[in-house]
C-alpha atoms as a PDB file:
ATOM      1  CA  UNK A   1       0.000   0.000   0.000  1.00  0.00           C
ATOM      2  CA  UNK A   2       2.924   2.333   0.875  1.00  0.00           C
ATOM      3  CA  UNK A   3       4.365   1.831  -2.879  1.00  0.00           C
ATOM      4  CA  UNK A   4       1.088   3.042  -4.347  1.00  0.00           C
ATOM      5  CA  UNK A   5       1.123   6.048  -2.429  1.00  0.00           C
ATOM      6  CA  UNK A   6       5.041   6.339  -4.364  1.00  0.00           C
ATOM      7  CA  UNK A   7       3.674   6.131  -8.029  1.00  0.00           C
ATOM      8  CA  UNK A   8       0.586   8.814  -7.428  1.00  0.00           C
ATOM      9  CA  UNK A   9       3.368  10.782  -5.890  1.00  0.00           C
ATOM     10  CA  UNK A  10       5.191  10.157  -9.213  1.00  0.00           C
ATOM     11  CA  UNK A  11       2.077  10.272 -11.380  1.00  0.00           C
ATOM     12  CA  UNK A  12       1.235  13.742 -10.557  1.00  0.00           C
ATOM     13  CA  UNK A  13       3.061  16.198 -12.994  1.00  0.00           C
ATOM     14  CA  UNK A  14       6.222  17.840 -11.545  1.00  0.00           C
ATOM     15  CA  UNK A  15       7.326  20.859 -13.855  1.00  0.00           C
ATOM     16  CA  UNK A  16      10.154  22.269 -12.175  1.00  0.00           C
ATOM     17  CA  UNK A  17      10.166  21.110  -8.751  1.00  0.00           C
ATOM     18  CA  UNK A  18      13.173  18.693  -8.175  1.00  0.00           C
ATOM     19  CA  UNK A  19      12.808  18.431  -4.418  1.00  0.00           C
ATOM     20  CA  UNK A  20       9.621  16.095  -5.168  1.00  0.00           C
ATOM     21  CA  UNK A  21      11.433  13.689  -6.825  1.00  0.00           C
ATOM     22  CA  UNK A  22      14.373  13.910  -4.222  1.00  0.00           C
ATOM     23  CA  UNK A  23      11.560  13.617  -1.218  1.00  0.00           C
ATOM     24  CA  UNK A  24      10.031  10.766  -3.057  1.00  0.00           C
ATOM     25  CA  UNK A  25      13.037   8.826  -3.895  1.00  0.00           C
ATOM     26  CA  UNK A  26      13.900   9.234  -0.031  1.00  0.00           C
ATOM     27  CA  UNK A  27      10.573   8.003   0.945  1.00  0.00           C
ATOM     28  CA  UNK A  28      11.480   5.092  -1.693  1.00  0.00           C
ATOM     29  CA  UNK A  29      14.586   3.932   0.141  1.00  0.00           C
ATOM     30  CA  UNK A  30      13.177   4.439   4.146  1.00  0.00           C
ATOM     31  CA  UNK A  31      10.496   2.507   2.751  1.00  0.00           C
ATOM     32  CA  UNK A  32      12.771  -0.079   1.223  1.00  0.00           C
ATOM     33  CA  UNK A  33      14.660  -0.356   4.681  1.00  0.00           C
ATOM     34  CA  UNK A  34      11.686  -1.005   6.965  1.00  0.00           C
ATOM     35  CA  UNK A  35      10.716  -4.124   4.196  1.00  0.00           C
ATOM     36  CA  UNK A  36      13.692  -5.313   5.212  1.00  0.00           C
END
């Protein structure tokens, strides 16, 4: 459920904000560490 929240994060247009991407790929990897 956590990993869908990740893709409509990505789904939703980003023009020229970089720090979306950079929040969401941190979000990716803390998520990726408590799967573990």
């Amino acid at each position: 459920m956590q990993f869908v929240e990740v893709h409509f994060l990505f789904q939703q247009p980003v023009r020229s904000n970089s720090n979306v991407c950079v929040e969401a790929e941190a979000a990716v990897a803390t998520q990726s560490d408590a799967m573990k």
